[in-house]
Protein backbone atom coordinates (compact mmCIF):
# COMPACT_ATOMS: atom_id res chain seq x y z
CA UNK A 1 -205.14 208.45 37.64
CA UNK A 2 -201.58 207.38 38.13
CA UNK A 3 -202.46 204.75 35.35
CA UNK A 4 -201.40 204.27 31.99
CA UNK A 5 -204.98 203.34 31.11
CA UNK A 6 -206.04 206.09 32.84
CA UNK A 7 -203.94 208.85 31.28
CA UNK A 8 -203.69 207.03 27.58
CA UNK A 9 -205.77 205.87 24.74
CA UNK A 10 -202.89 203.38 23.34
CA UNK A 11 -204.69 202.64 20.23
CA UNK A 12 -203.03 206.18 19.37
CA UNK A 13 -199.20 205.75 19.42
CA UNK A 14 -196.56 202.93 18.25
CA UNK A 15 -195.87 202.20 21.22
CA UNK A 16 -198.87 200.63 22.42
CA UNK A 17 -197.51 197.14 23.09
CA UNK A 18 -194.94 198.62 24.97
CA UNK A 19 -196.51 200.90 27.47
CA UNK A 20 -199.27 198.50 27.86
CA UNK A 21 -196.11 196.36 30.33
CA UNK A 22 -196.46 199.04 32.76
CA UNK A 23 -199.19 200.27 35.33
CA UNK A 24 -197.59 203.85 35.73
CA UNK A 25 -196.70 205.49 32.31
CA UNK A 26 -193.18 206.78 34.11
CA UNK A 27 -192.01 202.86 34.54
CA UNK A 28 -191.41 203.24 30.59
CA UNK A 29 -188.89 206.12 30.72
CA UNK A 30 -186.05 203.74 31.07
CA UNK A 31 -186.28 202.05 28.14
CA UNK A 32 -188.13 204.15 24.97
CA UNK A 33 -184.22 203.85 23.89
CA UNK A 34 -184.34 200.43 23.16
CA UNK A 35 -187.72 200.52 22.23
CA UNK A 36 -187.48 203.05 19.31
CA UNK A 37 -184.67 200.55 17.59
CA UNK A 38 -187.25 197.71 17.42
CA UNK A 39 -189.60 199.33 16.66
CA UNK A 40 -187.89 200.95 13.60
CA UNK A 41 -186.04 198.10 12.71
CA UNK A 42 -189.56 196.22 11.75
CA UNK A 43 -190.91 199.54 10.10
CA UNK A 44 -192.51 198.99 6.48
CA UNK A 45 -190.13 200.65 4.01
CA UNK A 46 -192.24 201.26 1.97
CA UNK A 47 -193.94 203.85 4.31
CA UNK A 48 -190.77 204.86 6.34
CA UNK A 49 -187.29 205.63 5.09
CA UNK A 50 -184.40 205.33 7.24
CA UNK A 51 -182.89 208.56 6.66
CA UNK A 52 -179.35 207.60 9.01
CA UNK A 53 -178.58 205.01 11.80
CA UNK A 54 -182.07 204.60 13.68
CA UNK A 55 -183.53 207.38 12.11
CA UNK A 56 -186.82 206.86 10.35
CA UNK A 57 -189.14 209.35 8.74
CA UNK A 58 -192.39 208.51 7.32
CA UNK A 59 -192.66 209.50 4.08
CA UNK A 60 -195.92 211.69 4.64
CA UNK A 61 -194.25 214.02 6.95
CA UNK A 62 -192.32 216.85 6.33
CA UNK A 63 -188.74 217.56 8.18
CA UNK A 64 -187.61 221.25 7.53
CA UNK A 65 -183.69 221.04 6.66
CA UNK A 66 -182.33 223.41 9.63
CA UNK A 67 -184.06 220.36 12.14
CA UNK A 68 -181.59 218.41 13.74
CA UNK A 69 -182.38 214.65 14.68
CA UNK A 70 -180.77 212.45 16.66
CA UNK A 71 -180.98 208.58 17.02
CA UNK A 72 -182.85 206.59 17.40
CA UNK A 73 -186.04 208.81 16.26
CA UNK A 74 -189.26 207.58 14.61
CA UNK A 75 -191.13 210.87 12.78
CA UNK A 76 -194.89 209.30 11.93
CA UNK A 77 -197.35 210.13 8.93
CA UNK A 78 -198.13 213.61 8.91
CA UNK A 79 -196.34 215.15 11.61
CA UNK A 80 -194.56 218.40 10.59
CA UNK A 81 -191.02 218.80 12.38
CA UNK A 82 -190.37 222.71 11.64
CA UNK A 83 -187.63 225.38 11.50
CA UNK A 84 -184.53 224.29 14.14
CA UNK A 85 -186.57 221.76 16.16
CA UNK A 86 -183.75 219.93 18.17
CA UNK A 87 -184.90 216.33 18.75
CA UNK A 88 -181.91 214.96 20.64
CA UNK A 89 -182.67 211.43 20.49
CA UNK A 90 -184.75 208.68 22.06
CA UNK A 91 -188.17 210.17 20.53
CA UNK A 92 -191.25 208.49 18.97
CA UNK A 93 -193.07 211.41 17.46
CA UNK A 94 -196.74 210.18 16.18
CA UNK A 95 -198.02 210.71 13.41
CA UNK A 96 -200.06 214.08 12.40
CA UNK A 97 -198.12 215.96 15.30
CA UNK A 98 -195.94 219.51 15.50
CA UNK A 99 -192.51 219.91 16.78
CA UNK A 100 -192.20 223.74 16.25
CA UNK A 101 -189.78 226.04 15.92
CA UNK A 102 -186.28 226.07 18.46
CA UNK A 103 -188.61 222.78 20.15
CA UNK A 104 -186.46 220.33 22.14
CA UNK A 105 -187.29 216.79 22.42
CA UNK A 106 -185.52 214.17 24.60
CA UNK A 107 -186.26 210.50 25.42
CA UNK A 108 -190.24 211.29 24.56
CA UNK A 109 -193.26 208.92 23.40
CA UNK A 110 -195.35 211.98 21.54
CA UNK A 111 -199.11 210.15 20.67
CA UNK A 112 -200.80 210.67 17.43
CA UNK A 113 -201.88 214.80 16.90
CA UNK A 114 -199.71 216.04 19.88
CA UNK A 115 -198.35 219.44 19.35
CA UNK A 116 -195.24 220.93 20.70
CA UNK A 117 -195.21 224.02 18.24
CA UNK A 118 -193.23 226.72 19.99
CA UNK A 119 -190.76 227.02 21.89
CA UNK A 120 -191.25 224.12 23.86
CA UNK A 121 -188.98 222.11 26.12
CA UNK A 122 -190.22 218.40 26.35
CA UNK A 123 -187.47 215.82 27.91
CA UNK A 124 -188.75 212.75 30.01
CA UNK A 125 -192.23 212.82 29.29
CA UNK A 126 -195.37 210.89 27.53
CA UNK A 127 -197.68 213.13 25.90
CA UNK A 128 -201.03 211.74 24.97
CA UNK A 129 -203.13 211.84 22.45
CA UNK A 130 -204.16 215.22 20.89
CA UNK A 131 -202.06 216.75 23.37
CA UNK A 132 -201.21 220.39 23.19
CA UNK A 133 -198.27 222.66 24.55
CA UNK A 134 -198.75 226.24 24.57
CA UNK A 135 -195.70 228.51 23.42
CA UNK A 136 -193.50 228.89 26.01
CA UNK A 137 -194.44 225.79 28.19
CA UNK A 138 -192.09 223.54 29.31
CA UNK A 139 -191.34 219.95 31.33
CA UNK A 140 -188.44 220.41 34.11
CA UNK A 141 -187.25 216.51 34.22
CA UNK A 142 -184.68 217.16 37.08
CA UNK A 143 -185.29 218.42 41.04
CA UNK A 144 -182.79 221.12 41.61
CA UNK A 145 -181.46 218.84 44.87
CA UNK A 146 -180.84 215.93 41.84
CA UNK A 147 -182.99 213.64 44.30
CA UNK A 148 -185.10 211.08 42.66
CA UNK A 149 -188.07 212.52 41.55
CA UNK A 150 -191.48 211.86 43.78
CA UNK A 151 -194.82 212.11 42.50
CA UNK A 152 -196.82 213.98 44.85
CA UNK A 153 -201.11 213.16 45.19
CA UNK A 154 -203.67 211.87 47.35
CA UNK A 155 -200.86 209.73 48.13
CA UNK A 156 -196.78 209.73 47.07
CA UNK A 157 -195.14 207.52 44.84
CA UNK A 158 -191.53 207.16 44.81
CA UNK A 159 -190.24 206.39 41.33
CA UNK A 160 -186.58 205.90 42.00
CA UNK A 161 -186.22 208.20 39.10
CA UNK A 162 -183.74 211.36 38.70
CA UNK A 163 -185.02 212.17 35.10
CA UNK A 164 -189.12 212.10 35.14
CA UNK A 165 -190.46 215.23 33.26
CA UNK A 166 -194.52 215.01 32.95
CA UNK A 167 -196.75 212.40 32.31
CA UNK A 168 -199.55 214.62 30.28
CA UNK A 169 -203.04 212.63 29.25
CA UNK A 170 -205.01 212.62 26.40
CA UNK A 171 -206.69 215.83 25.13
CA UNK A 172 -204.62 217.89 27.86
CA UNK A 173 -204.21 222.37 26.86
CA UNK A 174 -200.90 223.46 28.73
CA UNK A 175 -201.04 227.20 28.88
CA UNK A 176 -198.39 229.49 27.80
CA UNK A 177 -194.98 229.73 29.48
CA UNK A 178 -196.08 227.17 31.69
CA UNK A 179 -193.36 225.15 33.83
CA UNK A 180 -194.36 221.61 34.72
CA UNK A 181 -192.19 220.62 37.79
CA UNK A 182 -190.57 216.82 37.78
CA UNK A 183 -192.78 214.17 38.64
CA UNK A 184 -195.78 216.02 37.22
CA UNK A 185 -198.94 213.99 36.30
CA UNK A 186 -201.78 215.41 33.94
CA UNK A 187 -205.30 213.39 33.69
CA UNK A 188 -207.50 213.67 30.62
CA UNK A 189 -209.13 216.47 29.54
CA UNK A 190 -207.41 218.93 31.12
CA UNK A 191 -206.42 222.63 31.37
CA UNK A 192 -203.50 224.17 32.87
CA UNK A 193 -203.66 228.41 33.01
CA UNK A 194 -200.71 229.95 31.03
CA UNK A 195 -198.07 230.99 33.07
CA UNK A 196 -198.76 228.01 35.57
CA UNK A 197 -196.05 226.05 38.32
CA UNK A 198 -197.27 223.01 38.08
CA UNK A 199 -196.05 220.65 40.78
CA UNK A 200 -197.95 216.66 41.68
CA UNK A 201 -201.61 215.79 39.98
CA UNK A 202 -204.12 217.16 38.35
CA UNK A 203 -207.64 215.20 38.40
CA UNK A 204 -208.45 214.97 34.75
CA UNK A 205 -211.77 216.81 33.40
CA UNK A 206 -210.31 219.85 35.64
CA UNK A 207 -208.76 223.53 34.93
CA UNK A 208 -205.01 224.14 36.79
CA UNK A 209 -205.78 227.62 37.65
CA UNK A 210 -202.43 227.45 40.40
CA UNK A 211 -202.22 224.93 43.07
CA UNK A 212 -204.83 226.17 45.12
CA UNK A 213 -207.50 226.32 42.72
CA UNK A 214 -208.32 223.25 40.76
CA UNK A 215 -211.99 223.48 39.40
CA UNK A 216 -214.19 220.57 38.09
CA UNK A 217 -214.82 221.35 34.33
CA UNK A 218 -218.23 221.62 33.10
């Protein structure tokens, strides 16, 4: 489940050509920068509008006026980007998806119909398709010792990585005021409690009650 297939319908997000370079989703962080820019740059006007440098909004969605975007940002059909979200740059937002109220986004690949409605902290992450955040819940993207983040599992993985937030798969419920630790990894289909530490993997099709009990879902 360390995967990108694994984790990731990419039929669901811009940046499917992209992501599909790397076996583990986290490989990508380093370079959604780039990415964004050529992928807006070969946007069709006619659907998106470059509304400053590297910043393109799809005309379907709707972009309250106290938001504050940063470049480069791509906003998709749909999505609704509400009252002081803060996107601070380096975000591909999908189309049909929420960035709420006082929401922070920061070097992000958002799929199609992920919401981030309140509240929500989201830097260093991938956040599949149909993804939701509870109010509250957020990604912490560095260790307190500033070491490079380790995903933990059946087995570790270094990633040589001091920014790595959460790698959350498709159809995934974070609970309310949740905290998702650096380096963690979400599989499909599944549930984390609210007021959760999350820390390593989840198995997907499971329910994150805390870290010593992870039941099957039926």
């Amino acid at each position: 489940m360390y995967k990108t297939e694994e984790l990731f319908d990419l039929d669901h997000t811009l940046a499917k050509d992209y992501l599909k370079q790397y076996e583990h989703p986290w490989e990508a962080l380093k370079g959604i920068k780039e990415m964004i820019v050529e992928l807006g740059e070969n946007l069709d006007p006619n659907e998106y509008t470059e509304v400053s440098e590297h910043v393109w909004i799809h005309k379907d969605a709707t972009v309250f006026p106290s938001a504050y975007i940063a470049p480069p940002c791509i906003i998709g059909a749909g999505t609704e980007v509400r009252h002081c979200a803060f996107i601070r740059g380096s975000a591909l937002v999908g189309e049909n998806c929420v960035v709420g109220n006082s929401c922070e986004l920061k070097n992000v690949i958002l799929f199609d119909h992920v919401q981030t409605p309140h509240y929500n902290y989201v830097g260093d992450s991938i956040l599949g398709h149909y993804a939701h955040m509870g109010a509250g819940s957020i990604t912490s993207n560095v260790k307190s010792d500033r070491k490079p983040v380790v995903v933990h599992g059946e087995e570790d993985v270094e990633t040589g990585l001091k920014k790595f937030g959460a790698m959350i798969g498709d159809h995934v419920e974070v609970g309310c005021n949740s905290v998702l630790n650096p380096g963690t990894v979400i599989g499909r289909n599944s549930n984390v409690y609210p007021l959760a530490r999350v820390r390593g993997t989840i198995p997907a099709d499971s329910i994150y009650k805390d870290e010593d009990n992870i039941v099957e879902k039926y």
